[in-house]
PDB file of N, CA and C in Angstrom:
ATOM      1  N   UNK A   1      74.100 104.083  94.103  1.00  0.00           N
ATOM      2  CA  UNK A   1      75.404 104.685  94.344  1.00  0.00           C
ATOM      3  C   UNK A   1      75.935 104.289  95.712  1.00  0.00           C
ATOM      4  N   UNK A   2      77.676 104.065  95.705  1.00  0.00           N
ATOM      5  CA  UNK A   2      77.968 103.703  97.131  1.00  0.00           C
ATOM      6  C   UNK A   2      79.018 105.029  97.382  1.00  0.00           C
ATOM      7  N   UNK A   3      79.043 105.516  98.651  1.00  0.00           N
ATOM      8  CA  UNK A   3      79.992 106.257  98.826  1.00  0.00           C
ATOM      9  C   UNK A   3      80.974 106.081  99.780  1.00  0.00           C
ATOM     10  N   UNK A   4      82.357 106.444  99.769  1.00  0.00           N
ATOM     11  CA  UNK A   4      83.443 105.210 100.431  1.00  0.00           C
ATOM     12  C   UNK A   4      84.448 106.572 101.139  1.00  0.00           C
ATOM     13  N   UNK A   5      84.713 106.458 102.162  1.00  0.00           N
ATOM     14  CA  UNK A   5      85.401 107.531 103.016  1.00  0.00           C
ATOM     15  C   UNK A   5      86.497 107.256 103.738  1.00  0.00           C
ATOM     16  N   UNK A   6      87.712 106.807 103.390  1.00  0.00           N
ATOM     17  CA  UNK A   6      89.084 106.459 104.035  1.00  0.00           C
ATOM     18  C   UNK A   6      89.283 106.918 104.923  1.00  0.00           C
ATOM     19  N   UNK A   7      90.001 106.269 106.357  1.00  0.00           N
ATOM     20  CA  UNK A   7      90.705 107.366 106.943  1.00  0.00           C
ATOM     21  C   UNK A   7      91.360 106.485 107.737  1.00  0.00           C
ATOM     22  N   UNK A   8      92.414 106.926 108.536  1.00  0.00           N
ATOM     23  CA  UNK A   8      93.837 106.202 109.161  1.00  0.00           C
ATOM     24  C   UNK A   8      94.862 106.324 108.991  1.00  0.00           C
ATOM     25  N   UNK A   9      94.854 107.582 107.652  1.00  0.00           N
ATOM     26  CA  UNK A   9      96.448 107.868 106.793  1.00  0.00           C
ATOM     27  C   UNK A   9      97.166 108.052 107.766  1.00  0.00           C
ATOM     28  N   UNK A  10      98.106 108.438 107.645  1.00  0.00           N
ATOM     29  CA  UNK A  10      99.141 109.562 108.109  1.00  0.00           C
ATOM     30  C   UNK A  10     100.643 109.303 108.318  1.00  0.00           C
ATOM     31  N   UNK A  11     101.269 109.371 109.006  1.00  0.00           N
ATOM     32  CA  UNK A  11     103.066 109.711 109.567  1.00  0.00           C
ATOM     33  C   UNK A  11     103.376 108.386 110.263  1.00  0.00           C
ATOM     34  N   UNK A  12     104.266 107.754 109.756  1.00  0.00           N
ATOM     35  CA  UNK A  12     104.670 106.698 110.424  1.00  0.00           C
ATOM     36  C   UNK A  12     106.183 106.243 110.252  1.00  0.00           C
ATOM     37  N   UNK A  13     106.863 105.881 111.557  1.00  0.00           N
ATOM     38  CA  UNK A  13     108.027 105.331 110.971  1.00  0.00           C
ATOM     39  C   UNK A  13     108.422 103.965 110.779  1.00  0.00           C
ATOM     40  N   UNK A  14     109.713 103.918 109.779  1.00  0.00           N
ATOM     41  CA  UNK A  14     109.964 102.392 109.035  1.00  0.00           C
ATOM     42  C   UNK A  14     109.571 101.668 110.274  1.00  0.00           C
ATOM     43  N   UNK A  15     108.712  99.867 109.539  1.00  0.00           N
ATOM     44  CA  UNK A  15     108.756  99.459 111.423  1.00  0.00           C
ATOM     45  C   UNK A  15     107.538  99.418 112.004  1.00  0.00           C
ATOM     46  N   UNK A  16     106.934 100.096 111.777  1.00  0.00           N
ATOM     47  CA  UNK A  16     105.586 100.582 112.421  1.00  0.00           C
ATOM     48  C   UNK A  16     104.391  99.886 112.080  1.00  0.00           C
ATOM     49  N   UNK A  17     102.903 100.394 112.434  1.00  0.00           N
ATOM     50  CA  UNK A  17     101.785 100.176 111.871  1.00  0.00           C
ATOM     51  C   UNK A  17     100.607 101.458 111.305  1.00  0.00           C
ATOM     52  N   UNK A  18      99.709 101.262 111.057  1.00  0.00           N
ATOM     53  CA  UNK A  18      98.947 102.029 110.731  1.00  0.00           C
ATOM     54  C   UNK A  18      97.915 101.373 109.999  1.00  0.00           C
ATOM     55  N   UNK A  19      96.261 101.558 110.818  1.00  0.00           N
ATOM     56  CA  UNK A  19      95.273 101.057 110.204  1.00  0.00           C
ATOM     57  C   UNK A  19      94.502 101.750 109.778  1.00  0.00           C
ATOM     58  N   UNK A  20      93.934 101.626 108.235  1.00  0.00           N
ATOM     59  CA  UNK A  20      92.792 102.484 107.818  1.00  0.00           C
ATOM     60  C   UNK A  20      91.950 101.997 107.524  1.00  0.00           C
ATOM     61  N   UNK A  21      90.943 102.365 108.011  1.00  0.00           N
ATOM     62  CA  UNK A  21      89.252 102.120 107.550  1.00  0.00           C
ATOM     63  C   UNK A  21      88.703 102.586 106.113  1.00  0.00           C
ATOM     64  N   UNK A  22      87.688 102.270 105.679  1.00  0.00           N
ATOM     65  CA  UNK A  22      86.947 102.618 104.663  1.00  0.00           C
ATOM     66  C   UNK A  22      85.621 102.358 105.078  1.00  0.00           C
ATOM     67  N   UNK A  23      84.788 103.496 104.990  1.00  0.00           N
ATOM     68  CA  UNK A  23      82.829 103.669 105.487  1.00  0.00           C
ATOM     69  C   UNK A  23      82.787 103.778 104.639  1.00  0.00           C
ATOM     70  N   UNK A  24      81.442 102.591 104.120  1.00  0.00           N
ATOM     71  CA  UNK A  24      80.447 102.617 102.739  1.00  0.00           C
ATOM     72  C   UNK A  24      79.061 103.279 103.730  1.00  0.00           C
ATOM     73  N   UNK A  25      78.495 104.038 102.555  1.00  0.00           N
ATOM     74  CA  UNK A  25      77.591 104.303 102.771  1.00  0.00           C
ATOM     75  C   UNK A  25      76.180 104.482 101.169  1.00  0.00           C
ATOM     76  N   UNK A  26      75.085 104.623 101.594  1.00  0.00           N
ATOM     77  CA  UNK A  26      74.469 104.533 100.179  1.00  0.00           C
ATOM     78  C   UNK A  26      73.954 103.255  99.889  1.00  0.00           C
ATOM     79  N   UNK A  27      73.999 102.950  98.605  1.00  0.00           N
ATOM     80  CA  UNK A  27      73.511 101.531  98.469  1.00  0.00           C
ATOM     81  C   UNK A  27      74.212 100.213  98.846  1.00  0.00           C
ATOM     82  N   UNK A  28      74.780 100.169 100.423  1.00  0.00           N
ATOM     83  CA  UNK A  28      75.788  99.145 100.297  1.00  0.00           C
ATOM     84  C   UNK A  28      74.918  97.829 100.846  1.00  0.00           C
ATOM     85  N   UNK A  29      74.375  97.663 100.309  1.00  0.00           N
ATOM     86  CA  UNK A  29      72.981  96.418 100.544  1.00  0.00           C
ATOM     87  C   UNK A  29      73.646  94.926  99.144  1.00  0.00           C
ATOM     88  N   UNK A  30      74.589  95.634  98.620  1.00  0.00           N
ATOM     89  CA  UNK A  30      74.945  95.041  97.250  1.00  0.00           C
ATOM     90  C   UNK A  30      76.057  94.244  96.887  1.00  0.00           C
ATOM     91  N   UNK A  31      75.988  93.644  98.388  1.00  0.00           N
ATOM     92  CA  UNK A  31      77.100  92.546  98.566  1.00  0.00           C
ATOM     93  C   UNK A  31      78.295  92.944  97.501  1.00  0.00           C
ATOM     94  N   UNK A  32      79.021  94.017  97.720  1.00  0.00           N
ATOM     95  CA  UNK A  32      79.884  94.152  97.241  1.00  0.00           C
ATOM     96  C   UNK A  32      81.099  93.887  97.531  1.00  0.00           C
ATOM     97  N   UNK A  33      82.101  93.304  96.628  1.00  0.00           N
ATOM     98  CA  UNK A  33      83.621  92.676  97.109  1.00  0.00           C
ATOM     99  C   UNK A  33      84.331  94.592  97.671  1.00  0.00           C
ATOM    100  N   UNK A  34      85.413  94.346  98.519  1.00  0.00           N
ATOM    101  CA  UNK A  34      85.971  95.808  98.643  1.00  0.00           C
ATOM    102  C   UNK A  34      87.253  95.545  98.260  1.00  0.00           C
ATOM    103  N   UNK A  35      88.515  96.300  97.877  1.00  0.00           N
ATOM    104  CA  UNK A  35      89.451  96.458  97.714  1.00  0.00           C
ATOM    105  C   UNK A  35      90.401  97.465  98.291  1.00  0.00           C
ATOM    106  N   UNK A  36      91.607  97.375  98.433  1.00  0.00           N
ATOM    107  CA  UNK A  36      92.527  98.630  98.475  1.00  0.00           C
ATOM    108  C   UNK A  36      93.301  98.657  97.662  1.00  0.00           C
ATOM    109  N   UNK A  37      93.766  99.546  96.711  1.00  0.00           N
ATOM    110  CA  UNK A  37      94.761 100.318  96.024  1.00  0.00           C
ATOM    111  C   UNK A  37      95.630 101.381  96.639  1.00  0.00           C
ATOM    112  N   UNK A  38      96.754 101.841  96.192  1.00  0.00           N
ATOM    113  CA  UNK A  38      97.535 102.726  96.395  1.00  0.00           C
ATOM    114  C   UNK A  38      98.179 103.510  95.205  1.00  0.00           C
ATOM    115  N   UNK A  39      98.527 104.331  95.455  1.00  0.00           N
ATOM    116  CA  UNK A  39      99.483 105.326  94.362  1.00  0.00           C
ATOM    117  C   UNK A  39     100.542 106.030  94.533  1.00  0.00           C
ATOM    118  N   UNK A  40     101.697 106.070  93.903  1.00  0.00           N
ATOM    119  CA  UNK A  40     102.380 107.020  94.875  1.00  0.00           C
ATOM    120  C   UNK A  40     102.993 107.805  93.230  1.00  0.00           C
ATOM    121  N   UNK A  41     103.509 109.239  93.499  1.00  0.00           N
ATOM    122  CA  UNK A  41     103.954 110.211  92.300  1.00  0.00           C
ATOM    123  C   UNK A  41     104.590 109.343  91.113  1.00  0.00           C
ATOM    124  N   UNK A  42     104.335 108.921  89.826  1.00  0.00           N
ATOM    125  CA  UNK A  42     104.638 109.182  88.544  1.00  0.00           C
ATOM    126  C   UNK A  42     104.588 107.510  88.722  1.00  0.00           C
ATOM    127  N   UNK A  43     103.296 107.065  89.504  1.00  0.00           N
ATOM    128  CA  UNK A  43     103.532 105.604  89.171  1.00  0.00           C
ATOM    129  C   UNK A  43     102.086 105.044  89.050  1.00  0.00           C
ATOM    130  N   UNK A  44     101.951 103.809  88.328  1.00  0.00           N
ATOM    131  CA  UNK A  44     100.537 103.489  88.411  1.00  0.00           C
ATOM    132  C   UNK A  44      99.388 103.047  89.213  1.00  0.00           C
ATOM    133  N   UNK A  45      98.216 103.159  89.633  1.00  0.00           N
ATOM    134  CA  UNK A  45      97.854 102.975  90.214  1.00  0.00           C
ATOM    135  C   UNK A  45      98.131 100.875  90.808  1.00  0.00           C
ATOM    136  N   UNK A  46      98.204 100.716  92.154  1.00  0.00           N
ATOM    137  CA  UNK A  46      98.682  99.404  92.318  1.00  0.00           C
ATOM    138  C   UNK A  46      97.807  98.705  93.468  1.00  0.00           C
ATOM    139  N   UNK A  47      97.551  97.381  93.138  1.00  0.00           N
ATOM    140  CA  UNK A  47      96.304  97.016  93.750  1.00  0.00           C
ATOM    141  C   UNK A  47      97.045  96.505  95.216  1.00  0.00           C
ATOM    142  N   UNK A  48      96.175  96.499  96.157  1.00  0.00           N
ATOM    143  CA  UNK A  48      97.055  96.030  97.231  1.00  0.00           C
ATOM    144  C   UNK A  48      96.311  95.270  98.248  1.00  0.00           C
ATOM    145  N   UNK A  49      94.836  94.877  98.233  1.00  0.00           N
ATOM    146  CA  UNK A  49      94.421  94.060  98.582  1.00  0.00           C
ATOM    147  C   UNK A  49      92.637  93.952  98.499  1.00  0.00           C
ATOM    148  N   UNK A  50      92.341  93.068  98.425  1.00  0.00           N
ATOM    149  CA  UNK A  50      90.642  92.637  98.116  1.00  0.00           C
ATOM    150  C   UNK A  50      89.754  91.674  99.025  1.00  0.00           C
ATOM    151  N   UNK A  51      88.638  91.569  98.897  1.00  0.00           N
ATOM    152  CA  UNK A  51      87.945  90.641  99.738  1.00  0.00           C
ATOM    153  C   UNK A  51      87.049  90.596  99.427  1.00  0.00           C
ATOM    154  N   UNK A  52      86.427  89.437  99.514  1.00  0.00           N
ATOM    155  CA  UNK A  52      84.631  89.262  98.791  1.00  0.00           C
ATOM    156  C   UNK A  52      83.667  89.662 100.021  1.00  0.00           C
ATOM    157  N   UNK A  53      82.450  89.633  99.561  1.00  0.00           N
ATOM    158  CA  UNK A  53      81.537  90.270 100.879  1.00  0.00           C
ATOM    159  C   UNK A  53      81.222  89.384 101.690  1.00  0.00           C
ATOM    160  N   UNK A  54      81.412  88.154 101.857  1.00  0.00           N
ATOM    161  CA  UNK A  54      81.700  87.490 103.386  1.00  0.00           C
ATOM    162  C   UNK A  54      82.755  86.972 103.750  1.00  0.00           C
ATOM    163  N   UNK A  55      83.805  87.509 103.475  1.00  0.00           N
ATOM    164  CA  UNK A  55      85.158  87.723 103.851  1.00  0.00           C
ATOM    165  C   UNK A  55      85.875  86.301 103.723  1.00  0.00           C
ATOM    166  N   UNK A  56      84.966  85.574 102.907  1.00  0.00           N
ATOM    167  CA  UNK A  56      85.995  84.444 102.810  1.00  0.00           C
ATOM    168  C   UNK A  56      87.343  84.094 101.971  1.00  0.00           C
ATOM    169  N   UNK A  57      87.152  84.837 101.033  1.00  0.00           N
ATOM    170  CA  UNK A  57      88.497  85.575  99.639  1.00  0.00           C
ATOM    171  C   UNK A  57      89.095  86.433 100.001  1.00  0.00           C
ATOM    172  N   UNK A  58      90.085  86.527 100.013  1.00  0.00           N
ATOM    173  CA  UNK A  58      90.767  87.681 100.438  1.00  0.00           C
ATOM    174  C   UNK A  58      92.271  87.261  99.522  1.00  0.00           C
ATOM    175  N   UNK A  59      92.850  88.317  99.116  1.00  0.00           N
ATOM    176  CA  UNK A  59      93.405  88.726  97.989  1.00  0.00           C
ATOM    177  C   UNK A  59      94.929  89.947  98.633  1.00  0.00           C
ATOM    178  N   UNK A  60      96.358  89.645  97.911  1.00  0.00           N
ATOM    179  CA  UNK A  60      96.874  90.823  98.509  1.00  0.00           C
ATOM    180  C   UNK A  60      97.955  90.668  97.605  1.00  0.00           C
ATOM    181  N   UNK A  61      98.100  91.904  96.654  1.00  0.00           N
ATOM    182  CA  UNK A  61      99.927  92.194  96.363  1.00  0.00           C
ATOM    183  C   UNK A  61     101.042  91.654  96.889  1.00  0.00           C
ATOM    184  N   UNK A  62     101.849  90.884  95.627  1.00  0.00           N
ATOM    185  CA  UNK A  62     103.265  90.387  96.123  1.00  0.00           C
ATOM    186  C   UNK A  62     103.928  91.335  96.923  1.00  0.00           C
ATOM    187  N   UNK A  63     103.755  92.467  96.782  1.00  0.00           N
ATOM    188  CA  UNK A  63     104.460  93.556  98.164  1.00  0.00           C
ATOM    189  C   UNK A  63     104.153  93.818  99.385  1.00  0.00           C
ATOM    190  N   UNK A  64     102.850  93.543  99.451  1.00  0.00           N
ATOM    191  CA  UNK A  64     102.337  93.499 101.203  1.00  0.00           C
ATOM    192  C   UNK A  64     101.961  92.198 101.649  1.00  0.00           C
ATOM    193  N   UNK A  65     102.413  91.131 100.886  1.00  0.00           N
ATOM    194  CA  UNK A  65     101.559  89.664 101.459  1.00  0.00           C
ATOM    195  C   UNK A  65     102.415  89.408 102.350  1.00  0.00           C
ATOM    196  N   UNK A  66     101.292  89.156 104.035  1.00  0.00           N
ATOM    197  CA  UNK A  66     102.501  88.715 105.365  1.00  0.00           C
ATOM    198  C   UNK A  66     102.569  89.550 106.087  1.00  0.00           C
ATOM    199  N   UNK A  67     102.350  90.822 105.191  1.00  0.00           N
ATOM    200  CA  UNK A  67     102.460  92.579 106.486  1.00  0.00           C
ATOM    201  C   UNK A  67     101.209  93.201 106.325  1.00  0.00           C
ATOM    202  N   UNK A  68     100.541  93.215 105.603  1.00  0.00           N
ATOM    203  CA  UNK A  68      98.861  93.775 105.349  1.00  0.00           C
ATOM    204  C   UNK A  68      97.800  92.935 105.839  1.00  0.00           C
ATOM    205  N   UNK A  69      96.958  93.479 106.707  1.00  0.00           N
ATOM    206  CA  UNK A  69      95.402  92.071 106.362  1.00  0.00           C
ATOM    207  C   UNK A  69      94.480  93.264 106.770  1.00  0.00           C
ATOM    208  N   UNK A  70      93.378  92.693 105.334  1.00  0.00           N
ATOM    209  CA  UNK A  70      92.241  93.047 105.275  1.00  0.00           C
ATOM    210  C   UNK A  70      91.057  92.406 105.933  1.00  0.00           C
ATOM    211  N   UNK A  71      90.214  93.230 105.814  1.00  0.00           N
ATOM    212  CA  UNK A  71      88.978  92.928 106.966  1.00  0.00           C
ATOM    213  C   UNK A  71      87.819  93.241 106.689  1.00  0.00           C
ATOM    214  N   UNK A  72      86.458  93.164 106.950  1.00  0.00           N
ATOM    215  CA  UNK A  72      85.430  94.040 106.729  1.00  0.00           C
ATOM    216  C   UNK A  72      84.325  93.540 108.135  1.00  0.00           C
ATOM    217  N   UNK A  73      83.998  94.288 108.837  1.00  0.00           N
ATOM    218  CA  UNK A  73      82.447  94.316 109.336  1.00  0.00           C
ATOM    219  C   UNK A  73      81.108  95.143 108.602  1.00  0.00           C
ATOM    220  N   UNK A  74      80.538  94.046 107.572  1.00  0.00           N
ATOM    221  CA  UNK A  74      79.507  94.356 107.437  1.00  0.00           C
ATOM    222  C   UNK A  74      78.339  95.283 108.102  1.00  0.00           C
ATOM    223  N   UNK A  75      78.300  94.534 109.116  1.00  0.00           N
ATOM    224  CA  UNK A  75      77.180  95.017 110.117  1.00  0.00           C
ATOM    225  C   UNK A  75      77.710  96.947 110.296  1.00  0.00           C
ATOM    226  N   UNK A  76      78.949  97.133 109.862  1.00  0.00           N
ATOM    227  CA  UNK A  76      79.273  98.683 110.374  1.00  0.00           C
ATOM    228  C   UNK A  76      79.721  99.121 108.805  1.00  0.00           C
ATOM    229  N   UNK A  77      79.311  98.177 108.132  1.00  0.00           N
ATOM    230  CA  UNK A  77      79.814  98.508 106.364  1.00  0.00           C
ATOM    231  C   UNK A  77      81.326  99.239 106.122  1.00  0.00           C
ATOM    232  N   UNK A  78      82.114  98.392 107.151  1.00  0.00           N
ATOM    233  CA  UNK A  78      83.174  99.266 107.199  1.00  0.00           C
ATOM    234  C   UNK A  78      84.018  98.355 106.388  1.00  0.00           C
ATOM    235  N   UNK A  79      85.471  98.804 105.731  1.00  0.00           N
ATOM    236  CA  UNK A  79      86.555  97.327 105.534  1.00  0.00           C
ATOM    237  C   UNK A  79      87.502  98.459 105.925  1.00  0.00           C
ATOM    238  N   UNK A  80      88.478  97.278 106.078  1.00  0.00           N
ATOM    239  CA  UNK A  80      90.031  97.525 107.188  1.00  0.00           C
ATOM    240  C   UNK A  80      91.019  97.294 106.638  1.00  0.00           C
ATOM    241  N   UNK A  81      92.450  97.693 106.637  1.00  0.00           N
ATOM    242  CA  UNK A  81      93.824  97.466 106.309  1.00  0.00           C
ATOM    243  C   UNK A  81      94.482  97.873 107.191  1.00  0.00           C
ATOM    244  N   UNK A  82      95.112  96.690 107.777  1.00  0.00           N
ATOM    245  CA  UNK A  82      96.096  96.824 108.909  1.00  0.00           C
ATOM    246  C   UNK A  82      97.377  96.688 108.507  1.00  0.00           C
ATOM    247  N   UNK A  83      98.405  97.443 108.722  1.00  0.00           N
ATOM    248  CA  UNK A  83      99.707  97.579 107.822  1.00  0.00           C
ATOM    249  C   UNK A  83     100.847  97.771 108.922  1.00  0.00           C
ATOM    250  N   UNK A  84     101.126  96.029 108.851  1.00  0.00           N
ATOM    251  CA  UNK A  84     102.285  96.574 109.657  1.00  0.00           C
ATOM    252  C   UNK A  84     103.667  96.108 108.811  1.00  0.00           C
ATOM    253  N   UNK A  85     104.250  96.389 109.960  1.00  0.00           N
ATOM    254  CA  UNK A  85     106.066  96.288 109.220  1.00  0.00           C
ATOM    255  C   UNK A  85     106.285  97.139 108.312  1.00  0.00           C
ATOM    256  N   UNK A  86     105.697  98.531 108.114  1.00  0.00           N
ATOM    257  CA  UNK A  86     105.437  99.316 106.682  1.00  0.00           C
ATOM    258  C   UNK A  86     106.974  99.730 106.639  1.00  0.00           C
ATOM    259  N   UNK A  87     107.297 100.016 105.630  1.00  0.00           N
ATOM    260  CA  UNK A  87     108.522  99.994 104.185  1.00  0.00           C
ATOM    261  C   UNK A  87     108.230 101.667 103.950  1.00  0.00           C
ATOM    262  N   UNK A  88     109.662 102.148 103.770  1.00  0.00           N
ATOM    263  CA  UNK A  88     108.840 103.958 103.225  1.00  0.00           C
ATOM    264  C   UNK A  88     108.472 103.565 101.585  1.00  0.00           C
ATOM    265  N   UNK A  89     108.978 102.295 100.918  1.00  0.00           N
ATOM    266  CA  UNK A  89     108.429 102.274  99.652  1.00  0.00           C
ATOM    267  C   UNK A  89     106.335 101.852  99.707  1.00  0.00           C
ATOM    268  N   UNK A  90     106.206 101.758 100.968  1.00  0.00           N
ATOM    269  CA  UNK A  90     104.499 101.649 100.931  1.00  0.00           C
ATOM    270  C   UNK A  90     104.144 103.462 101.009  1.00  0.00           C
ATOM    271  N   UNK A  91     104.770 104.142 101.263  1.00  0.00           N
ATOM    272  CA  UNK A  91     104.848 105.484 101.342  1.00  0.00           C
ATOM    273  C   UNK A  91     103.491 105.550  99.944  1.00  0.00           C
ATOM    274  N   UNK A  92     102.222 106.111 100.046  1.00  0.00           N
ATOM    275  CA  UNK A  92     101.235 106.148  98.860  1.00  0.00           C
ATOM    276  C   UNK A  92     100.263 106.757  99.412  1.00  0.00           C
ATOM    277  N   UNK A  93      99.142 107.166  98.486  1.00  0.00           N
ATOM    278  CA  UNK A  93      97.892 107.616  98.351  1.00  0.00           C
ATOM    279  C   UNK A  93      97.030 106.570  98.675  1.00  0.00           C
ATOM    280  N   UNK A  94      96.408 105.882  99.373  1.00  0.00           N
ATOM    281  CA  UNK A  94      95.943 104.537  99.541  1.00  0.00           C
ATOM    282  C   UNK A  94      94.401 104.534  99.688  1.00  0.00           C
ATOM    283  N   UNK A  95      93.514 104.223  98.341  1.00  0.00           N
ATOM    284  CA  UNK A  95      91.951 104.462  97.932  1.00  0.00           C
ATOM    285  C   UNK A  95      90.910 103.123  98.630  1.00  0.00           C
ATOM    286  N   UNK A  96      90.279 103.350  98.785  1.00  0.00           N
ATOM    287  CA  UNK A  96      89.459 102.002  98.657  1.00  0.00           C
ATOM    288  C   UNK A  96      88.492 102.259  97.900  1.00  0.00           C
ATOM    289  N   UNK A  97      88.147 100.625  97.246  1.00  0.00           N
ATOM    290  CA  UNK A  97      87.475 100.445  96.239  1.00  0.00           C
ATOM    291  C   UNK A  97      86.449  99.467  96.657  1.00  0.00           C
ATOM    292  N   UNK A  98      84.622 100.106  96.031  1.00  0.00           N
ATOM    293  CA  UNK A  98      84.084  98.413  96.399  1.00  0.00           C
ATOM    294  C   UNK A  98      83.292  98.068  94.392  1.00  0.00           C
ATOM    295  N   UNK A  99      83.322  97.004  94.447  1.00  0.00           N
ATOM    296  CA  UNK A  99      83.120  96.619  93.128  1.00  0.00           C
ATOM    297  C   UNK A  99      82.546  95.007  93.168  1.00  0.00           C
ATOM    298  N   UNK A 100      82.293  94.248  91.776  1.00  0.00           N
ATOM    299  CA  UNK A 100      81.613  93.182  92.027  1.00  0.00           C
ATOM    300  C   UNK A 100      82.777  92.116  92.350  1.00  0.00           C
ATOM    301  N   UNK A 101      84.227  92.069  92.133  1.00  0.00           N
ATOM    302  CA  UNK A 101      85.015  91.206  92.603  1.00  0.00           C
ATOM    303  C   UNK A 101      85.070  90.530  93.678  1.00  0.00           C
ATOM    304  N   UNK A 102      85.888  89.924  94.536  1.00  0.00           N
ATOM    305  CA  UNK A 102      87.373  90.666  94.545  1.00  0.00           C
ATOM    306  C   UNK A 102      88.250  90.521  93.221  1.00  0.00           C
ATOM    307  N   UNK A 103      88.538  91.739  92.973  1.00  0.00           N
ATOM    308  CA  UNK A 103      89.507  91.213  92.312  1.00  0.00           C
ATOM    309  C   UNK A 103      91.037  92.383  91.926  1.00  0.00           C
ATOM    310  N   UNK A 104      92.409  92.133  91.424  1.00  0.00           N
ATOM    311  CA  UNK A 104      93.560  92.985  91.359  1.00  0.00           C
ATOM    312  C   UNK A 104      93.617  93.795  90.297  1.00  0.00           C
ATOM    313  N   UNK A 105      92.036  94.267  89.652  1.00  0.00           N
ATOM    314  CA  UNK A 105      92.102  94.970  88.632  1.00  0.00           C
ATOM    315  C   UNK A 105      91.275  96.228  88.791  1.00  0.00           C
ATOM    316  N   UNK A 106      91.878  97.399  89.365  1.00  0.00           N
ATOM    317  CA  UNK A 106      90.988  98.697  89.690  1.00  0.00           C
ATOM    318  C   UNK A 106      89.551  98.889  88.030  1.00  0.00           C
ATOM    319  N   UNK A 107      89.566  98.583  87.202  1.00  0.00           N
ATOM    320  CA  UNK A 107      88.876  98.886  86.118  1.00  0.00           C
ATOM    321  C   UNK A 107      87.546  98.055  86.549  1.00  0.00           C
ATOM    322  N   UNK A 108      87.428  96.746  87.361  1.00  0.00           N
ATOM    323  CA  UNK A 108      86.522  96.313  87.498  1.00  0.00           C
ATOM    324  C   UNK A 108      85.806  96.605  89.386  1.00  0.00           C
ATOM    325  N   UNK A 109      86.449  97.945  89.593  1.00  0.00           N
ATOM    326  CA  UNK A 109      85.463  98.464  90.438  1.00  0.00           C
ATOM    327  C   UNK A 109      85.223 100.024  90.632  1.00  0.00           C
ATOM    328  N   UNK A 110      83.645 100.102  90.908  1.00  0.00           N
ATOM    329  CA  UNK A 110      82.801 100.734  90.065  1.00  0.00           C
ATOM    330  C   UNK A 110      82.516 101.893  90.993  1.00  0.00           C
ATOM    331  N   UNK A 111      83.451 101.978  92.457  1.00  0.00           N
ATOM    332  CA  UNK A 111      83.185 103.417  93.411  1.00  0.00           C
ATOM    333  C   UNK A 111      84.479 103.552  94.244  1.00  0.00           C
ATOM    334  N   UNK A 112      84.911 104.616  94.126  1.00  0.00           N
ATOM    335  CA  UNK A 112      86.208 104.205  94.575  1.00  0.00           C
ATOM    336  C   UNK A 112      85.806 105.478  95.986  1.00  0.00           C
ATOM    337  N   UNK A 113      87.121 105.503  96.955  1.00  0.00           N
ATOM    338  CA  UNK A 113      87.534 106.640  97.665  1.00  0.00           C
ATOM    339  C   UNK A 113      88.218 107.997  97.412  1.00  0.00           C
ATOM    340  N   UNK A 114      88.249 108.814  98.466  1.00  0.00           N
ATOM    341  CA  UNK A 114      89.124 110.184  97.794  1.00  0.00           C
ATOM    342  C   UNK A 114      90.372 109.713  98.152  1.00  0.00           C
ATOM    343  N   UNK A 115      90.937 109.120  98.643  1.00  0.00           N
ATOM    344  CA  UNK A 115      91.968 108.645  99.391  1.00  0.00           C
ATOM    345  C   UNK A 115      93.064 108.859 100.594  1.00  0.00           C
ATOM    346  N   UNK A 116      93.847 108.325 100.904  1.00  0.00           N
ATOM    347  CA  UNK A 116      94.075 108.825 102.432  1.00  0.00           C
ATOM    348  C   UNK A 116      95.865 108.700 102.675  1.00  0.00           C
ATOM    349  N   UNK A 117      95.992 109.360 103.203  1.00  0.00           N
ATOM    350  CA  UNK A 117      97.909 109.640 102.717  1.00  0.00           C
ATOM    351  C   UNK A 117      98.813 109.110 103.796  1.00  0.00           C
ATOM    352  N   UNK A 118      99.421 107.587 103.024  1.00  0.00           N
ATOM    353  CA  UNK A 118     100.069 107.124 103.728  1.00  0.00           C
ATOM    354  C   UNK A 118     101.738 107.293 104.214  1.00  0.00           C
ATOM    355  N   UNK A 119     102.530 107.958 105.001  1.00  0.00           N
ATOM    356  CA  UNK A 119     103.976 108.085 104.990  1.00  0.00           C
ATOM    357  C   UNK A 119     105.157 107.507 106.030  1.00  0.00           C
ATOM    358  N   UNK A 120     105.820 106.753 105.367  1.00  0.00           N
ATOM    359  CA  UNK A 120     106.367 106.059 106.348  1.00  0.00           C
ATOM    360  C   UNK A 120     107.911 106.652 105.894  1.00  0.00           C
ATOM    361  N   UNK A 121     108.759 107.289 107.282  1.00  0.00           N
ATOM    362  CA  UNK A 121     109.481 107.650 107.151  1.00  0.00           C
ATOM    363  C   UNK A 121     111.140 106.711 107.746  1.00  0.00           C
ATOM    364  N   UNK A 122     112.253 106.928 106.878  1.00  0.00           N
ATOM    365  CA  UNK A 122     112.671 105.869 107.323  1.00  0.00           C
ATOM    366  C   UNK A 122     113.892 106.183 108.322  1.00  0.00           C
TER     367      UNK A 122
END
């Protein structure tokens, strides 16, 4: 089992940045790819960026490619999303995921986060 703990949400205005982390903890010995997703009310869950476990793949939604980059230090089993230029339409619930990918399909990963609440006001 891996267990995955977001944090960095919060209040931001149009314009801005905001970085959130994700801590694996548990079995993360399992070279696992990580991901981020987001959600926001009465919409589907939407993938928003990935990376394989030595960070050479890296992966990102036609909506954040250019303003998002992902990251991971192993050694602190952490991965990163740095979000700048944020849009109030990035306004979301924003999970991380680690699974055997990378890849833009939440079904093929197998531990997700509680998630962490992103708001960008405009």
């Amino acid at each position: 089992q891996v267990q995955l703990v977001e944090s960095g949400g919060g209040l931001v205005q149009a314009g801005g940045s905001l970085r959130l982390s994700c801590a694996a903890s548990g079995r993360t010995s399992s070279n696992l790819a990580m991901g981020w997703f987001r959600q926001s009310p009465g919409k589907e869950r939407e993938f928003v960026a990935g990376i394989s476990w030595s960070a050479i793949t890296t992966y990102y939604g036609e909506s954040v490619k250019g303003r998002f980059t992902i990251s991971r230090e192993n050694a602190k089993n952490t991965v990163y999303l740095q979000m700048d230029s944020l849009k109030p339409e990035d306004t979301a619930v924003y999970y991380c995921a680690a699974g055997q990918g990378p890849s833009r399909l939440p079904t093929t990963y197998n531990y997700w986060g509680q998630g962490t609440q992103v708001t960008v006001s405009s």
